[in-house]
Protein backbone atom coordinates (compact mmCIF):
# COMPACT_ATOMS: atom_id res chain seq x y z
CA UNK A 1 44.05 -24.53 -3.04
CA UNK A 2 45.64 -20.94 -2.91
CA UNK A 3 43.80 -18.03 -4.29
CA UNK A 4 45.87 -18.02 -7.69
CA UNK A 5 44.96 -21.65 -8.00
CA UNK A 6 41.29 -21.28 -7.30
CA UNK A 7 40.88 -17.79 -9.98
CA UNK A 8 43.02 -19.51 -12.60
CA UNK A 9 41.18 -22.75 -12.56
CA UNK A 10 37.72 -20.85 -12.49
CA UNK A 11 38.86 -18.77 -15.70
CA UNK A 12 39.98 -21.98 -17.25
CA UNK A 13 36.38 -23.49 -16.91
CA UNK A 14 34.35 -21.34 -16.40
CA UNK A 15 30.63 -20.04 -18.07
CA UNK A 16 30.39 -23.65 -19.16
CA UNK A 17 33.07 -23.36 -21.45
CA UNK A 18 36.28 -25.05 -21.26
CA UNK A 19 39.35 -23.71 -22.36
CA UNK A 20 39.91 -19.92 -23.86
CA UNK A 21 39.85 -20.55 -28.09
CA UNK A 22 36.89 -21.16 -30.55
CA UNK A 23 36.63 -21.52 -34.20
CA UNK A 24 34.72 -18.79 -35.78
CA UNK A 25 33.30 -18.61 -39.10
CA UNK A 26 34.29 -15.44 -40.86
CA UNK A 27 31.68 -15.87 -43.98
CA UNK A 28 27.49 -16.45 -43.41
CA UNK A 29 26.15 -19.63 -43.66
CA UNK A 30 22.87 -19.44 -43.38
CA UNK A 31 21.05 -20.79 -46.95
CA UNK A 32 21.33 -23.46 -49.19
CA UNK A 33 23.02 -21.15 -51.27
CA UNK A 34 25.60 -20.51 -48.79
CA UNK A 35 26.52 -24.03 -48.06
CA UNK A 36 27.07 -24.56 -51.38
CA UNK A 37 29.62 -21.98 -52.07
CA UNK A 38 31.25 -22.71 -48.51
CA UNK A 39 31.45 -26.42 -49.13
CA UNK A 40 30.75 -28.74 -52.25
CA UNK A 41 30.28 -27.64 -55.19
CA UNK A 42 31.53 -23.95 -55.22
CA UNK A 43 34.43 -25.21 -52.99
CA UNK A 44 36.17 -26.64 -56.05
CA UNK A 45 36.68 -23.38 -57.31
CA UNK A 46 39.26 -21.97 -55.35
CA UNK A 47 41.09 -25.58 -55.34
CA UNK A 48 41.51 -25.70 -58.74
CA UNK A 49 42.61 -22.16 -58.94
CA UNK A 50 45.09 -23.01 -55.68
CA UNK A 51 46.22 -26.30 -57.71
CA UNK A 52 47.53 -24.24 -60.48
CA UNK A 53 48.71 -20.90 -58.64
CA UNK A 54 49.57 -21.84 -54.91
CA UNK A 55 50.02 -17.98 -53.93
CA UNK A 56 46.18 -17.91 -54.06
CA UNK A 57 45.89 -20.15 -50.84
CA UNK A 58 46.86 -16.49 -49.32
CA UNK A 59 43.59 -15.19 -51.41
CA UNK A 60 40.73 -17.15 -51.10
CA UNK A 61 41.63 -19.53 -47.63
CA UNK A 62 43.00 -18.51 -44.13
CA UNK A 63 46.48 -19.23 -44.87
CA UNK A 64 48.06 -15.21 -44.35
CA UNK A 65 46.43 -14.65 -41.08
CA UNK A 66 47.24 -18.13 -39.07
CA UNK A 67 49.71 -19.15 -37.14
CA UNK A 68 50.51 -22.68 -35.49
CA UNK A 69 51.65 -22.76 -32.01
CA UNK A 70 53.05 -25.74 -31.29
CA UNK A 71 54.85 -27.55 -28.46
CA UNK A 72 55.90 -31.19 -27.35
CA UNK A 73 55.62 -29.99 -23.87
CA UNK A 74 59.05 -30.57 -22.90
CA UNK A 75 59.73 -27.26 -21.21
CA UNK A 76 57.10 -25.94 -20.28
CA UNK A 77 57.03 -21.88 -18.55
CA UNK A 78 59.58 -23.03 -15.85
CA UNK A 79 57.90 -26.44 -15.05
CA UNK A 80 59.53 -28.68 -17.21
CA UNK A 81 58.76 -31.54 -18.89
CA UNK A 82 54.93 -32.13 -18.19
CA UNK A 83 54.21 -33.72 -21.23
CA UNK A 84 51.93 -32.78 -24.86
CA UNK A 85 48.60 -32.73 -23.32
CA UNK A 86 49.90 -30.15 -20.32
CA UNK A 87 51.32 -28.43 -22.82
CA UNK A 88 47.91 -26.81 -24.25
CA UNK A 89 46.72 -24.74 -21.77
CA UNK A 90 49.92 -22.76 -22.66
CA UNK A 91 49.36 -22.91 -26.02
CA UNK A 92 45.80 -21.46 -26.10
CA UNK A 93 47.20 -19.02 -23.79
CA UNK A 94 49.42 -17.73 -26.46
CA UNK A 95 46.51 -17.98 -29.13
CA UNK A 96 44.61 -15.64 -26.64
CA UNK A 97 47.52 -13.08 -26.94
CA UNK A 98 48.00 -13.51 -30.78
CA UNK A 99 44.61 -12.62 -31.35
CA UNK A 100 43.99 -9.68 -28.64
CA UNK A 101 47.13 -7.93 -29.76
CA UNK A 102 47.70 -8.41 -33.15
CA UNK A 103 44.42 -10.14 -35.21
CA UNK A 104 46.40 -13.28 -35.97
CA UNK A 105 44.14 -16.68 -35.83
CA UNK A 106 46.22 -19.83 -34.04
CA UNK A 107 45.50 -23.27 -34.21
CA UNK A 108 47.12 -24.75 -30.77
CA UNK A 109 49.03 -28.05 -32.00
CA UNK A 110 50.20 -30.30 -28.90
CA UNK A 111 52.70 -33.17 -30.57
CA UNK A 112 53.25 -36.08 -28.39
CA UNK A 113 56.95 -37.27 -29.93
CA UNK A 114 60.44 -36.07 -28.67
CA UNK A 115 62.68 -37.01 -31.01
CA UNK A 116 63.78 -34.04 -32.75
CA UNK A 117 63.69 -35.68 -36.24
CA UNK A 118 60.67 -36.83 -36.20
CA UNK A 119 58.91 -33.81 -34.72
CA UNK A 120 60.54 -31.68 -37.33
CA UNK A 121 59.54 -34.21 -40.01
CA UNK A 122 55.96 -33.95 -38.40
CA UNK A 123 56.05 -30.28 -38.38
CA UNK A 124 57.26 -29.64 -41.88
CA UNK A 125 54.92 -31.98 -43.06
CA UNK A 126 51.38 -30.16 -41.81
CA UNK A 127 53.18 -26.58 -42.28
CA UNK A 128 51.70 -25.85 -45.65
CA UNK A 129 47.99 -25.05 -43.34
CA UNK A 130 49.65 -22.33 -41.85
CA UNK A 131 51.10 -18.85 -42.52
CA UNK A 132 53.59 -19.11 -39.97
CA UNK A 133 55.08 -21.23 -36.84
CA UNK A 134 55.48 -20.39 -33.26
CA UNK A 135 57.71 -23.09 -31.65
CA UNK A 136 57.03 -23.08 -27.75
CA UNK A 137 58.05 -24.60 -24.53
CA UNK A 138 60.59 -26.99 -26.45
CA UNK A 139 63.56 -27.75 -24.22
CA UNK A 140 67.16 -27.72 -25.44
CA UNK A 141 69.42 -28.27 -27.03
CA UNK A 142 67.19 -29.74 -29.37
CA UNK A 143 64.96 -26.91 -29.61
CA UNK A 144 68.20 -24.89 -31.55
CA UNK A 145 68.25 -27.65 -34.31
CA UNK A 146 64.49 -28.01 -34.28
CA UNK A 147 63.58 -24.25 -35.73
CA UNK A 148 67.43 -24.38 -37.74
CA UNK A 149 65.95 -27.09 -40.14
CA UNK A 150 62.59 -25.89 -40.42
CA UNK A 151 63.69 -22.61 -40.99
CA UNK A 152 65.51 -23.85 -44.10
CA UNK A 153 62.61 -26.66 -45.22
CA UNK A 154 59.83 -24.69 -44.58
CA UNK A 155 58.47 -21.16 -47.23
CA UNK A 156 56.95 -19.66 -43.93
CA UNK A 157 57.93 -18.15 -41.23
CA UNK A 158 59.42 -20.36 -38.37
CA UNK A 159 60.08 -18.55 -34.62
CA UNK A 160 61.15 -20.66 -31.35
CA UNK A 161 59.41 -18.01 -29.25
CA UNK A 162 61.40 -19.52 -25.87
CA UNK A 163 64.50 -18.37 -27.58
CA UNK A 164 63.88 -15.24 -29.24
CA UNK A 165 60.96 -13.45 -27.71
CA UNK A 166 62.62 -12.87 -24.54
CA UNK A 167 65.98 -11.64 -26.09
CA UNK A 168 63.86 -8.88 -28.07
CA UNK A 169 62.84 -7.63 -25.43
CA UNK A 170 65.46 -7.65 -23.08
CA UNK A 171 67.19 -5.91 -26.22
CA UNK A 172 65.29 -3.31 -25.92
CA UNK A 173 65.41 -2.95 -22.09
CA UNK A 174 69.07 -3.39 -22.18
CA UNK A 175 69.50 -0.45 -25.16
CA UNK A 176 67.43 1.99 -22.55
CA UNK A 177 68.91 0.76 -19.48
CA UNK A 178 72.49 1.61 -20.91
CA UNK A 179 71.33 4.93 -22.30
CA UNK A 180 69.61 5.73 -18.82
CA UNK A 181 72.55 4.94 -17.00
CA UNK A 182 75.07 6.43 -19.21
CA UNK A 183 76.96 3.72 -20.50
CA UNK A 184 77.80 2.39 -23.83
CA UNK A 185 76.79 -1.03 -25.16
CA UNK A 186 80.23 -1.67 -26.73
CA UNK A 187 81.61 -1.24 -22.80
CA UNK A 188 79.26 -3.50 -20.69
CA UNK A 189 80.33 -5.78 -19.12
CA UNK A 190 77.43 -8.91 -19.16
CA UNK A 191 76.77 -11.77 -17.05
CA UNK A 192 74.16 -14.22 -18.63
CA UNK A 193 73.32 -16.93 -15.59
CA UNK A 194 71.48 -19.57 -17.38
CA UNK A 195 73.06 -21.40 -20.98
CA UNK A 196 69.24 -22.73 -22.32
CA UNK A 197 67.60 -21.78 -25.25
CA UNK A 198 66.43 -18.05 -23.30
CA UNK A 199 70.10 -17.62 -22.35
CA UNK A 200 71.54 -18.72 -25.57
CA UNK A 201 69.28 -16.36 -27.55
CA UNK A 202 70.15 -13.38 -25.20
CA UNK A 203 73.95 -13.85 -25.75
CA UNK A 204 73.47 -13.12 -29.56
CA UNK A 205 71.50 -10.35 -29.62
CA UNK A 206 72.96 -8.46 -26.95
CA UNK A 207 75.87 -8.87 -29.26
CA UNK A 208 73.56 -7.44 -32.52
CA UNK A 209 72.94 -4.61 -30.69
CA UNK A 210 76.70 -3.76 -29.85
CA UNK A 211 77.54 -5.81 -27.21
CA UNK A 212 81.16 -6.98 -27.18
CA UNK A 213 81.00 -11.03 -27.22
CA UNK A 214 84.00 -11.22 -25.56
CA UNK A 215 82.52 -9.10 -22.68
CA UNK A 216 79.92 -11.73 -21.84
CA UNK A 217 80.24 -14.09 -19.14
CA UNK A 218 77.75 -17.19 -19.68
CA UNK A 219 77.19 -19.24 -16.45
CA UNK A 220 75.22 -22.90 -16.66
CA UNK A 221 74.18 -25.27 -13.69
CA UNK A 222 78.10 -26.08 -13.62
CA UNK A 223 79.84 -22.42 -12.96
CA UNK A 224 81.27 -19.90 -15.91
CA UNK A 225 81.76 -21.72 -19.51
CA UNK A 226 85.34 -21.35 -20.29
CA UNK A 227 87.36 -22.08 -22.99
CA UNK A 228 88.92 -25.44 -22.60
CA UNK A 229 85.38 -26.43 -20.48
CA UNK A 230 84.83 -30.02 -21.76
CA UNK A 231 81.45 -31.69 -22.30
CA UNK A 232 80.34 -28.22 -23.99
CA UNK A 233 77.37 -27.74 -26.65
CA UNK A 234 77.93 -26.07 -29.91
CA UNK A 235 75.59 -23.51 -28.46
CA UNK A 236 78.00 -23.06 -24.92
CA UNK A 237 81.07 -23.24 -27.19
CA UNK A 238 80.32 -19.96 -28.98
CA UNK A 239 80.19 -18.06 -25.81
CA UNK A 240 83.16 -19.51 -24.10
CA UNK A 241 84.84 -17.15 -22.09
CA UNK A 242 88.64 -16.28 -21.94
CA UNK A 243 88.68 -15.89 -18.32
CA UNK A 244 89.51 -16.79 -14.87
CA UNK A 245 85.55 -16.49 -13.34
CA UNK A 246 84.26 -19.89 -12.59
CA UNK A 247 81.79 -19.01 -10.24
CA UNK A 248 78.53 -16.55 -10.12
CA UNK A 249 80.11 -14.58 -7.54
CA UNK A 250 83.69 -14.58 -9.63
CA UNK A 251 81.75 -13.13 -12.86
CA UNK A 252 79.79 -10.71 -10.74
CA UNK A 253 82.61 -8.53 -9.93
CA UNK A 254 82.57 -4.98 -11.69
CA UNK A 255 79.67 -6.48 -14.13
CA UNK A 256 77.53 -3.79 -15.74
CA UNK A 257 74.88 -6.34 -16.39
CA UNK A 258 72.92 -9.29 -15.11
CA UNK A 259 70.73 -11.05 -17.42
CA UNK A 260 69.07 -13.98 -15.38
CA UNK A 261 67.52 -16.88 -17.09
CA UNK A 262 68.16 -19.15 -14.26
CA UNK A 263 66.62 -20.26 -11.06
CA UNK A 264 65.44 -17.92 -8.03
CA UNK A 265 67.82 -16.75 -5.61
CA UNK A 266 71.04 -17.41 -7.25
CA UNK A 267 72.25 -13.86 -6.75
CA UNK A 268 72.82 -12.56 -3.39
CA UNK A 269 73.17 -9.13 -1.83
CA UNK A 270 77.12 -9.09 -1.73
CA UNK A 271 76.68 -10.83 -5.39
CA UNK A 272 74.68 -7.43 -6.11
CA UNK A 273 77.26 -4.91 -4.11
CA UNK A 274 80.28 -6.22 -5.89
CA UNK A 275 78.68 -4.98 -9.64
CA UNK A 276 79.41 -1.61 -10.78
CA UNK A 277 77.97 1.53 -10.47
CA UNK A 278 74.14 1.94 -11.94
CA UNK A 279 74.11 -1.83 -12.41
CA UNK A 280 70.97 -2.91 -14.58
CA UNK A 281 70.09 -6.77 -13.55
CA UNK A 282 67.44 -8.57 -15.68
CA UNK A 283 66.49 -11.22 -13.08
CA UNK A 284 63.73 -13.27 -15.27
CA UNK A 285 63.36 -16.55 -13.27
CA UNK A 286 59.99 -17.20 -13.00
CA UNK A 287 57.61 -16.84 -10.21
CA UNK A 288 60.32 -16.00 -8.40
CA UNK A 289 63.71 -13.85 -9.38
CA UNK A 290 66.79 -14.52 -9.36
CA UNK A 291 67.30 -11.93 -6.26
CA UNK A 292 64.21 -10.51 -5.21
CA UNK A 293 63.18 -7.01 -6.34
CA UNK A 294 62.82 -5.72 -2.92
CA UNK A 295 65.92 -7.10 -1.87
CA UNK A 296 67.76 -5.65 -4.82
CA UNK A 297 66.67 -2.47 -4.63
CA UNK A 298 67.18 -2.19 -0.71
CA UNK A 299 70.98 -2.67 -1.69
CA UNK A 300 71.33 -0.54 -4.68
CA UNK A 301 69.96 2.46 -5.09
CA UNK A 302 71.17 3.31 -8.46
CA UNK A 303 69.57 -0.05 -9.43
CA UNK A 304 67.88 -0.46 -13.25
CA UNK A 305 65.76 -3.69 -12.54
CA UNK A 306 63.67 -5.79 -14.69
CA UNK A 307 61.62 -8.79 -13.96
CA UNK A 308 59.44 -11.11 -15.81
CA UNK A 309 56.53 -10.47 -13.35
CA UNK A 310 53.87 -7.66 -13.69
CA UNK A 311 53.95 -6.68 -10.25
CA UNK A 312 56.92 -5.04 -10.54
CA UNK A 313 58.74 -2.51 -12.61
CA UNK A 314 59.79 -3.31 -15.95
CA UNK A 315 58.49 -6.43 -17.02
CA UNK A 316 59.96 -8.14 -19.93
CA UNK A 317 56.91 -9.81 -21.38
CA UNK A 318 57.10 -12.05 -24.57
CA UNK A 319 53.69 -10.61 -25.56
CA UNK A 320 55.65 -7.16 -26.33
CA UNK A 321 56.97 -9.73 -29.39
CA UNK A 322 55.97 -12.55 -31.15
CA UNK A 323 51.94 -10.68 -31.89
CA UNK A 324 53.63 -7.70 -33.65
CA UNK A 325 56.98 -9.50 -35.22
CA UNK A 326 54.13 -12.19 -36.93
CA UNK A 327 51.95 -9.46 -38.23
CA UNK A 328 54.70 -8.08 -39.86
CA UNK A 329 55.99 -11.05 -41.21
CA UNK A 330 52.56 -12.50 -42.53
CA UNK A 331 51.44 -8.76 -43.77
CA UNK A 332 54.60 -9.17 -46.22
CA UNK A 333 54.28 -12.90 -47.19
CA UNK A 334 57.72 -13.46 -45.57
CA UNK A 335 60.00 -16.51 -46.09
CA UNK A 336 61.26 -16.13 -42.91
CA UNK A 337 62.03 -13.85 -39.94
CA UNK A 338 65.59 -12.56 -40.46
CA UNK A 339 67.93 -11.39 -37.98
CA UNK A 340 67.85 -7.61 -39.18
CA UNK A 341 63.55 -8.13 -38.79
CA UNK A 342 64.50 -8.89 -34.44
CA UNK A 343 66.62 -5.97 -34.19
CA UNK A 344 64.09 -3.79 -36.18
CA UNK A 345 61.55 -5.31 -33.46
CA UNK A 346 63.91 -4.17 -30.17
CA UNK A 347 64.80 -0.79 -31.88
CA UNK A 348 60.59 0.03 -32.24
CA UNK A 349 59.89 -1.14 -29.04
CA UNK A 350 63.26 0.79 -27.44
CA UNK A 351 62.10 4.11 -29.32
CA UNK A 352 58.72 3.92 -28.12
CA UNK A 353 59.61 3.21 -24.58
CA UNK A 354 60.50 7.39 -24.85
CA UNK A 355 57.48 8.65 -26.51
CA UNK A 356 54.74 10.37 -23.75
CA UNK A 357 52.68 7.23 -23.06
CA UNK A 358 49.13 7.87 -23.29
CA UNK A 359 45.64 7.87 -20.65
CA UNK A 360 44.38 4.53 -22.46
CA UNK A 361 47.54 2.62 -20.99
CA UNK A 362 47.50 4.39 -17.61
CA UNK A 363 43.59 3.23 -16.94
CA UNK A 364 44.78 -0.35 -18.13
CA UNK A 365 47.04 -0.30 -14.97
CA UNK A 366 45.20 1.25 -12.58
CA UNK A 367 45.41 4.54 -12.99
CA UNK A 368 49.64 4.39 -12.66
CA UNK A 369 51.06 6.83 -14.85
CA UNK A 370 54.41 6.01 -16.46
CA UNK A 371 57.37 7.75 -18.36
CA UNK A 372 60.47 7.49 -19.66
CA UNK A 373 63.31 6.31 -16.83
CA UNK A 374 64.80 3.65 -14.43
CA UNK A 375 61.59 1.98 -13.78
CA UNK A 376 60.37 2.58 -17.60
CA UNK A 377 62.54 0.88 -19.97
CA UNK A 378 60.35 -1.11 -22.21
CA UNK A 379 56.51 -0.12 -23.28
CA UNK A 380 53.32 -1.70 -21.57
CA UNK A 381 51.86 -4.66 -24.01
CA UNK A 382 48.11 -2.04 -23.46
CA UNK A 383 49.85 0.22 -25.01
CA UNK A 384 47.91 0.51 -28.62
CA UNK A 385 50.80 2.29 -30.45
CA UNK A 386 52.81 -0.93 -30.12
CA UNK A 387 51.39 -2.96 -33.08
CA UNK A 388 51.90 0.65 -35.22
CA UNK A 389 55.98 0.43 -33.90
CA UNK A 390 57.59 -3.20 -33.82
CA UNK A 391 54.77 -4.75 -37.30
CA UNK A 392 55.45 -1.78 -39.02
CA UNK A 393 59.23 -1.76 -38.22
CA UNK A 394 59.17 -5.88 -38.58
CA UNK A 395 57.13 -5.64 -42.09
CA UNK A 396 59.53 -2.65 -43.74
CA UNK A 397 62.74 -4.59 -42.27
CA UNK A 398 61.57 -7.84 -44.57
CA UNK A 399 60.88 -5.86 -47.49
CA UNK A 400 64.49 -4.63 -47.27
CA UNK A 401 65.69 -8.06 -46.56
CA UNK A 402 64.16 -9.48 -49.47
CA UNK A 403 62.58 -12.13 -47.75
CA UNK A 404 58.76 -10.43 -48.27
CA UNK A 405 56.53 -12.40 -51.10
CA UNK A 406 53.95 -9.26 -50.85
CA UNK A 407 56.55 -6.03 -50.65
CA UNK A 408 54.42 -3.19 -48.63
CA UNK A 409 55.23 0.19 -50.52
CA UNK A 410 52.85 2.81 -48.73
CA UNK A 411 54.32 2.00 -45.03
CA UNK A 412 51.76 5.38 -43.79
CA UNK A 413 48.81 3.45 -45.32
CA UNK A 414 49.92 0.40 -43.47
CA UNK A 415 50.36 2.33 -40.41
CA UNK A 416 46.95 3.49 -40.67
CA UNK A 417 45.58 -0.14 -41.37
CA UNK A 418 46.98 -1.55 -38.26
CA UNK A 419 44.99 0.73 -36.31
CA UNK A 420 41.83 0.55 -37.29
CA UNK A 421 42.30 -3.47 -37.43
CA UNK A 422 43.34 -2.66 -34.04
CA UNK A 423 40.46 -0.08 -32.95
CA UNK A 424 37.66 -3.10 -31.55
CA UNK A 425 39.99 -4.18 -29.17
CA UNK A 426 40.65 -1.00 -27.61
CA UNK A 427 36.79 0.70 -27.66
């Protein structure tokens, strides 16, 4: 048992309690009197008044601050199909991060069927509990029709976190790296190694952002999808490239950007030499890169490198996303998280990258201080002014949408209720 093994297994387990969630009640129950109003009789009051006006469920029950997170375990963080039950450490993971950065309750939900019809038929049916859905570690292709028809049957909002989270992010990252370096989205040139539902999601909002689609190169375990490719996804098909690349090494060539969703050590050091100048590579294959930061940076010194580890510059962490995008979208009552509310989400986080980061974050890292630049490109997820950004940004985006059920009109006020919300996590 390596050292990693033996802390994460003692966290896990330990203080004789297993696991990291609990149900807490947020009213007293202590009398008669209380039990009465929490259970029968007085509960029949706000059931009847939910019977007849089913916007109350957001009034008198849970409903507006909970969020399922649910997986079938098929995909799980880089290890693959492991199965439901393997599935929920993960998922109380991310109930841990709802809660510590944004307030939101989560009830983990671990579904034992892979048929996508029948898990979206399950979903659907027990969404009416919840406020909004997190989709997780749901491998694709089916993951892309799994949130695309319970985005249109459900009234709450739905979010494959696998897909999207990452490709805020890296949205963000990608709109600073550019700047840093000099160069204009519309111009980059963009290799995408890996086709899943990470890769997928990447492709398209690079492209929201300004992106040219037709300068992205999209690799898969097979080499470069071209037009003409056969055997190619719906998904693949809307990123298939005119070109003559069909290798890693072909589409590498004068690339401005790498954006690795992958496997480690797909990109080598000639790989690395042959991109242009101030190259920004996104190597998120996880524990281990796509090329290795040290190796990367010992070949090109004008290097803008991101990872998805925290021991290294740059990380591009999910939790920089789906807390803040949720408490938007459940502070508005939305429908739905639009495309417009991601963007809004990679803008905040982009524009806050550049604002003087305070002494809180710094002592949350070890005393490290960090500003704007190469090795700065997105915001730390201890940084408190993050909630006040991307929720704020998320929550006016919906109201201009349409898609908010409870329109925020004093956006200041809101501001200013986000923080103190926030303030007993940060004392």
């Amino acid at each position: 048992m390596d050292e990693l093994e033996k802390k994460a297994l003692e966290y896990h387990s330990r203080d004789g309690v297993a696991g990291k969630l609990s149900v807490v009640p947020t009213k007293p129950c202590r009398s008669a009197e209380d039990l009465s109003l929490a259970y029968t009789p007085g509960v029949a009051k706000p059931v009847l008044r939910i019977e007849e006006r089913a916007e109350d469920a957001y009034r008198y029950t849970n409903k507006g601050n909970l969020v399922a997170v649910i997986s079938n375990g098929t995909a799980i963080l880089g290890l693959g199909d492991r199965g439901a039950l393997a599935s929920k450490p993960v998922m109380e993971g991310k109930g841990v991060l709802f809660k510590r950065f944004a307030d939101i309750d989560v009830f983990d939900i671990e579904i034992n069927e892979k048929d996508p019809d029948k898990l979206i038929e399950i979903i659907r049916a027990i969404s009416p509990t919840f406020g909004g859905i997190n989709l997780e570690d749901i491998k694709g292709p089916e993951c892309f029709k799994i949130e695309k028809e319970l985005i249109e049957q459900c009234d709450i909002p739905v979010f494959h976190d696998d897909q999207h989270g990452t490709a805020i992010i890296a949205s963000a990252g990608l709109m600073n790296a550019a700047e840093i370096a000099g160069k204009s989205l519309e111009a980059l040139r963009v290799v995408v190694s890996g086709a899943g539902a990470a890769g997928i999601s990447c492709a398209r909002m690079f492209s929201l952002i300004g992106v040219r689609k037709e300068n992205i190169i999209m690799l898969d375990s097979k080499g470069v999808i071209y037009k003409g490719r056969s055997g190619l996804t719906a998904e693949k098909e809307e990123f298939a490239s005119d070109t003559e690349a069909r290798t890693l090494a072909d589409a590498m060539r004068g690339a401005d950007v790498f954006m690795g969703l992958s496997k480690p050590n797909v990109v080598d050091e000639e790989m690395l030499f042959s991109m242009a100048a101030d190259p920004i590579v996104f190597a998120m294959a996880n524990p281990d890169p796509e090329i290795k930061y040290e190796k990367a940076t010992s070949v090109r010194s004008d290097l803008i490198m991101a990872t998805g580890r925290s021991d290294y510059p740059n990380q591009i962490n999910n939790v920089l996303g789906f807390p803040f995008i949720f408490r938007g979208a459940l502070d508005t009552g939305s429908r739905k998280i639009t495309e417009n509310m991601k963007l809004a989400a990679a803008k905040a986080l982009a524009e806050l990258a550049k604002e003087d980061v305070p002494e809180i974050v710094s002592r949350a890292y070890g005393g490290e201080h960090f500003s704007f630049g190469r090795n700065y490109i997105v915001p730390k997820p201890f940084d408190p002014r993050v909630i006040e950004y991307e929720a704020v940004a998320v929550a006016r985006q919906a109201c201009i949408d349409g898609v908010a059920t409870r329109p925020i009109e004093d956006f200041d006020a809101y501001r200013l209720s986000l923080r103190k919300r926030m303030e007993k996590y940060w004392i």
